[in-house]
N, C-alpha and C. Protein backbone atom coordinates (compact mmCIF):
# COMPACT_ATOMS: atom_id res chain seq x y z
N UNK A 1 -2.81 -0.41 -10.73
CA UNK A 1 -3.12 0.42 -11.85
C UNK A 1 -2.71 -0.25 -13.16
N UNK A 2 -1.57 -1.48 -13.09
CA UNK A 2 -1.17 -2.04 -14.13
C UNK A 2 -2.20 -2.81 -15.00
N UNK A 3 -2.71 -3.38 -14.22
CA UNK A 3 -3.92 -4.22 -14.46
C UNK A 3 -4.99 -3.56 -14.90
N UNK A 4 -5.80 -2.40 -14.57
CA UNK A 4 -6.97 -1.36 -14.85
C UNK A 4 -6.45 -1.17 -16.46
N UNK A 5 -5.26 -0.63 -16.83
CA UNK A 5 -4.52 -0.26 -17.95
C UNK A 5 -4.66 -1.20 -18.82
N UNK A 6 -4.52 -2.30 -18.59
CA UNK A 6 -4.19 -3.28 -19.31
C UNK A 6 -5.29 -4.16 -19.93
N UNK A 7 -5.68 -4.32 -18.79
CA UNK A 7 -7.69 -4.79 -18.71
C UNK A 7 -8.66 -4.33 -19.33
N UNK A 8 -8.48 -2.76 -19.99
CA UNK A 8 -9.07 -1.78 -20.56
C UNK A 8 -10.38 -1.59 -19.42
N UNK A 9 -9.98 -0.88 -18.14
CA UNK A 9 -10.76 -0.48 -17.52
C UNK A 9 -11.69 1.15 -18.10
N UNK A 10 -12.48 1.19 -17.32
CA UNK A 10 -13.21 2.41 -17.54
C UNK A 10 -12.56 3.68 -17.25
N UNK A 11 -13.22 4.74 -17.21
CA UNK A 11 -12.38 5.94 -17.01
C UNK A 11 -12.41 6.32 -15.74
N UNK A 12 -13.54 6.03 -14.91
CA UNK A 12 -13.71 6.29 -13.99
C UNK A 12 -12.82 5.36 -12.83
N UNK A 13 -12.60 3.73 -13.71
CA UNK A 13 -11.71 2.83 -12.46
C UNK A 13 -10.21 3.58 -12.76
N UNK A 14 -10.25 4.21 -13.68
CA UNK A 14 -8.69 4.29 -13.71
C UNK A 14 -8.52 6.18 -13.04
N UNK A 15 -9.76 6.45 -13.20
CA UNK A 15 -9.39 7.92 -12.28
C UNK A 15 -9.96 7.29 -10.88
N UNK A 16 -10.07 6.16 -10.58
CA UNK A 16 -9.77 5.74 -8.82
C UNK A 16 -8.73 5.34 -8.41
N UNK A 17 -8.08 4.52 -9.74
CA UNK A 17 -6.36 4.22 -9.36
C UNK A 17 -5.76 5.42 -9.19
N UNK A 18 -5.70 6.29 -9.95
CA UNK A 18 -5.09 7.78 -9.76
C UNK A 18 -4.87 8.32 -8.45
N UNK A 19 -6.62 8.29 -7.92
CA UNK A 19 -6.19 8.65 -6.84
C UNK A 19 -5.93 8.17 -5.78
N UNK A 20 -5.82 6.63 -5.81
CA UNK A 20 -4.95 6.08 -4.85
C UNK A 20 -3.70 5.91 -5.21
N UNK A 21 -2.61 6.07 -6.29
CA UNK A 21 -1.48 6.49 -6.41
C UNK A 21 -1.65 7.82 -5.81
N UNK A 22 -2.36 8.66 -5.88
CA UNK A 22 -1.91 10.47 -5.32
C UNK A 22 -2.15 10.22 -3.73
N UNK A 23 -2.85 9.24 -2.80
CA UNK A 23 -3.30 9.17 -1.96
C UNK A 23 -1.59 8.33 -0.75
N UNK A 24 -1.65 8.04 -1.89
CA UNK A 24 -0.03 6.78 -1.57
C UNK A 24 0.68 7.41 -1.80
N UNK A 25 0.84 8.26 -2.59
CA UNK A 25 2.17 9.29 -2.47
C UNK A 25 2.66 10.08 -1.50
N UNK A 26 1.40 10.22 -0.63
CA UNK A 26 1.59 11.26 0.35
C UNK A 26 1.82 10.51 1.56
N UNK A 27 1.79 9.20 1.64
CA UNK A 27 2.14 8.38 2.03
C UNK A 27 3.76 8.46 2.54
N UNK A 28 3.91 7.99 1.09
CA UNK A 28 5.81 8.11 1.20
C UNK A 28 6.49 9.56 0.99
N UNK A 29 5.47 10.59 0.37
CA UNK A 29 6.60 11.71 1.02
C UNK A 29 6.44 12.27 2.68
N UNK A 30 5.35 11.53 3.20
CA UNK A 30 5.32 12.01 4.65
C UNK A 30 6.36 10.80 5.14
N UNK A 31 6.11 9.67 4.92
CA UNK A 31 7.91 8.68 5.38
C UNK A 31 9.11 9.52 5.27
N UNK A 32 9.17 10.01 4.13
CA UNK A 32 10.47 10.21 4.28
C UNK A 32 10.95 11.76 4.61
N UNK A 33 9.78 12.64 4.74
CA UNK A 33 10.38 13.24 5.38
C UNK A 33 9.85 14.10 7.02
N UNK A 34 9.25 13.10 7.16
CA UNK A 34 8.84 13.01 8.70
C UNK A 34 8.96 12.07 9.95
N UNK A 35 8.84 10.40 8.89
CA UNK A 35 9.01 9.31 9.85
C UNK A 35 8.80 7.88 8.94
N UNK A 36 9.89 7.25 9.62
CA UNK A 36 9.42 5.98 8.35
C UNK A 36 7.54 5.34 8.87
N UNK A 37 7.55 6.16 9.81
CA UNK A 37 6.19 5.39 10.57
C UNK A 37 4.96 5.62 9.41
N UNK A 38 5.23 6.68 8.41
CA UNK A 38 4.34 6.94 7.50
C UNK A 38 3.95 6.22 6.53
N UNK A 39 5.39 5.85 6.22
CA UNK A 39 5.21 4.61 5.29
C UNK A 39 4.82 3.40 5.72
N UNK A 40 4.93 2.72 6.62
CA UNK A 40 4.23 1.91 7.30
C UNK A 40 2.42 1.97 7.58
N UNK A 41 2.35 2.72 7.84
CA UNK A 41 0.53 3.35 7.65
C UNK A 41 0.38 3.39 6.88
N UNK A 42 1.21 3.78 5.58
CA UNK A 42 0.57 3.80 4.04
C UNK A 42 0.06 2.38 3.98
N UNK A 43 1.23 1.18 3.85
CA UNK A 43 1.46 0.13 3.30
C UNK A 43 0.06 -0.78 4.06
N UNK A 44 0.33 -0.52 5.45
CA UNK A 44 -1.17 -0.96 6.10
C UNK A 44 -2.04 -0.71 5.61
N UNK A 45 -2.37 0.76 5.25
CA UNK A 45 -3.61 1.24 4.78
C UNK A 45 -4.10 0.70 3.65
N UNK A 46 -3.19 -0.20 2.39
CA UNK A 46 -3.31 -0.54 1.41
C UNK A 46 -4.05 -1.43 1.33
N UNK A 47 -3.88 -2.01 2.47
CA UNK A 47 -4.55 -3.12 3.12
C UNK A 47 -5.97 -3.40 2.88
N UNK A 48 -7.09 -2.36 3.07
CA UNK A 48 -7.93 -2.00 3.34
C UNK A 48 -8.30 -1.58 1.66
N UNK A 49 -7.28 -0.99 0.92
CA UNK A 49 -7.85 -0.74 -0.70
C UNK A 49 -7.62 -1.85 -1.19
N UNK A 50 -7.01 -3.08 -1.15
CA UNK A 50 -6.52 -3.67 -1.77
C UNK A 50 -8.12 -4.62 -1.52
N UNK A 51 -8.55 -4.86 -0.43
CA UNK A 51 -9.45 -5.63 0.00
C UNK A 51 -11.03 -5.03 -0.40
N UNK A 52 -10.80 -3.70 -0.48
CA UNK A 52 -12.09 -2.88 -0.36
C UNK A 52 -12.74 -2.95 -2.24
N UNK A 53 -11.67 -2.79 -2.88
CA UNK A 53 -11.72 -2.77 -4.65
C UNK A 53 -11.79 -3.72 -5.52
N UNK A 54 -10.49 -4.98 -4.56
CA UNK A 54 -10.45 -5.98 -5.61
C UNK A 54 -11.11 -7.23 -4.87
N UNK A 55 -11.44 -7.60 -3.82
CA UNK A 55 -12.75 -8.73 -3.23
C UNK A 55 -13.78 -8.47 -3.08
N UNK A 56 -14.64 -9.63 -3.28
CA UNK A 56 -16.05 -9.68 -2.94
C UNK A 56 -16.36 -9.81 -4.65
N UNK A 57 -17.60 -9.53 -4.13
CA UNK A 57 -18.41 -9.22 -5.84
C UNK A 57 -18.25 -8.34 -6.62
N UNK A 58 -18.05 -6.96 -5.97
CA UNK A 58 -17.47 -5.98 -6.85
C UNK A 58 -16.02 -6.38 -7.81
N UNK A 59 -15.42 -6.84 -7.40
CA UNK A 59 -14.39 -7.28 -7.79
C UNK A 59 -13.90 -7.28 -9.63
N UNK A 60 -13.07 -6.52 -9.76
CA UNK A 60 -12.91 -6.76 -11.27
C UNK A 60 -12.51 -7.25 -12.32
N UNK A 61 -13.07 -7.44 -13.61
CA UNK A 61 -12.53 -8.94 -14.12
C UNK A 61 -11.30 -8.82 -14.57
N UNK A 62 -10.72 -7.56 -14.45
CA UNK A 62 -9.04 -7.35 -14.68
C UNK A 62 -7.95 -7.99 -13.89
N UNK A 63 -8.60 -8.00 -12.91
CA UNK A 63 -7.36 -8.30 -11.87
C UNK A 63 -7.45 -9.49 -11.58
N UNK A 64 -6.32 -10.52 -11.81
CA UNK A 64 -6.54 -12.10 -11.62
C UNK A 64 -6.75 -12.31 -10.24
N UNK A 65 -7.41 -13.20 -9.80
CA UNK A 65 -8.21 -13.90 -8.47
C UNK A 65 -7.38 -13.75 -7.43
N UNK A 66 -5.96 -14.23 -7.40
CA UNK A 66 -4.89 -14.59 -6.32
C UNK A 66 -4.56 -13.45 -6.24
N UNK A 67 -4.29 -11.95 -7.12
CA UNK A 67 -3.76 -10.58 -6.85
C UNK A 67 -3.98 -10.32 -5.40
N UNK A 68 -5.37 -9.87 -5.05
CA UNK A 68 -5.42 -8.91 -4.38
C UNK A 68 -5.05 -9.87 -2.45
N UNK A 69 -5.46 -11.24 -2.84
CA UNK A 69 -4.77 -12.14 -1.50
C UNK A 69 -3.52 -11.90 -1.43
N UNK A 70 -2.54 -11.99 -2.74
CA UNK A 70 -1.05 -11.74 -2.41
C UNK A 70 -0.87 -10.33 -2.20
N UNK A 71 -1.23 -9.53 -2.73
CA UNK A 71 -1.24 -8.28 -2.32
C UNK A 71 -1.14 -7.57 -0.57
N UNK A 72 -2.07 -8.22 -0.57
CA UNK A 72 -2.83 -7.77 1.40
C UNK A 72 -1.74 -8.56 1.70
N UNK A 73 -1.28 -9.82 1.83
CA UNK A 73 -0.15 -10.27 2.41
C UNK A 73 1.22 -9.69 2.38
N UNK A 74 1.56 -8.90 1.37
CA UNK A 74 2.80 -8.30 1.10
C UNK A 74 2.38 -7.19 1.56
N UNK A 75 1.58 -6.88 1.23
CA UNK A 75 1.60 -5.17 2.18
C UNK A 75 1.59 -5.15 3.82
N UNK A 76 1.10 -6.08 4.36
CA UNK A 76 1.32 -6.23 5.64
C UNK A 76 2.46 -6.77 6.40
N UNK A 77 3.38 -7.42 5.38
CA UNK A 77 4.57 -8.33 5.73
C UNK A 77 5.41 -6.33 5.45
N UNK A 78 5.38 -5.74 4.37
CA UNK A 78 6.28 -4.91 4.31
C UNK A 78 6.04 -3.33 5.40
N UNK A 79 4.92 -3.46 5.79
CA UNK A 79 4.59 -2.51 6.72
C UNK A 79 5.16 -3.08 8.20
N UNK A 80 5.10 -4.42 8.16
CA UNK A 80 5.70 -4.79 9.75
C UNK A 80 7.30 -4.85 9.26
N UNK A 81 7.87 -5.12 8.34
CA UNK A 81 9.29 -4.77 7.99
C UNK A 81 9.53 -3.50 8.66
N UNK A 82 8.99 -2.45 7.83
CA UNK A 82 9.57 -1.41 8.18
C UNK A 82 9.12 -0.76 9.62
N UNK A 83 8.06 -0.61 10.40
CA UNK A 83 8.01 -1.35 11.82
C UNK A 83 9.23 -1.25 12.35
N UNK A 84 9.92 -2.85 11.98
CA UNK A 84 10.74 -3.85 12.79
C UNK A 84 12.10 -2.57 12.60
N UNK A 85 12.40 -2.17 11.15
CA UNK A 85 13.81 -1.21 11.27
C UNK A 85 13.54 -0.05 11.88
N UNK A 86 12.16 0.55 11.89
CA UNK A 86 12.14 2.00 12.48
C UNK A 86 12.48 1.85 13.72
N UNK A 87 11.84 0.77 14.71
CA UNK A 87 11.95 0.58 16.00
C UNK A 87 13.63 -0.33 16.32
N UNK A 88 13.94 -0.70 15.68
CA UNK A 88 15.65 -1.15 15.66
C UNK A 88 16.42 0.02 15.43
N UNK A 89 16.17 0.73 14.64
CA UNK A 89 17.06 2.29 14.30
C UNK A 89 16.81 3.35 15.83
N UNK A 90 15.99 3.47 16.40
CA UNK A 90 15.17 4.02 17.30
C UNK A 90 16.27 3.53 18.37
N UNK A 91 16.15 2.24 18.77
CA UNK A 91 16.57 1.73 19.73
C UNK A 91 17.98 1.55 20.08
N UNK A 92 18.68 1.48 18.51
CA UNK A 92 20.34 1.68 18.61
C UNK A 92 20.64 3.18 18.74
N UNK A 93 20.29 4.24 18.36
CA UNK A 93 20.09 5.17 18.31
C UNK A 93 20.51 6.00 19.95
N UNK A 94 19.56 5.11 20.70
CA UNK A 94 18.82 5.73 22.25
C UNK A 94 20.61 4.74 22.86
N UNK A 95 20.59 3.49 22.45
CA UNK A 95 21.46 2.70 23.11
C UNK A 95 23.36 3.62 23.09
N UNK A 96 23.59 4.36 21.95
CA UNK A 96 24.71 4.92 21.37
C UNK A 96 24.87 6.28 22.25
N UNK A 97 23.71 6.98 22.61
CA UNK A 97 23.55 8.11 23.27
C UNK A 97 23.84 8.40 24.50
């Protein structure tokens, strides 16, 4: 959304960022107060906006070239993060019991 802002996007790209901030929110309030597994599906799912908005031809002239590659990489590195602690918390958890 930093970039749309900044870029002087249209009204309409920046009421799509909106609602993928409102879409991602629900994201992390279902993490935290249901399962970190939520947030993990968010961050995956980003995956898929990050690729769907900012590659290919559609692609917009706001957002510099390398964004949305580093992007999809960090969102998938931080969704298997949290993964790796839910299922480590899980497992010490069961082991203590």
């Amino acid at each position: 959304m930093g970039f749309a802002l900044a870029g002087g996007a249209s009204i309409g790209w920046l009421a799509l960022e909106i609602l993928g901030v409102l879409l991602y929110s629900l994201f992390v309030w279902l993490g935290l107060r249901a399962s970190p597994v939520w947030l993990a599906v968010g961050w995956a799912a980003h995956v898929g906006w990050d690729a769907g908005l900012h590659l290919g031809t559609r692609a917009p002239s706001f957002v510099p070239a390398f964004i949305p590659v580093f992007y999809i990489g960090f969102d998938l590195f931080v969704a298997s993060y949290i993964v790796a602690r839910a299922y480590a918390e899980r497992t010490s958890r069961t082991q203590a019991a």
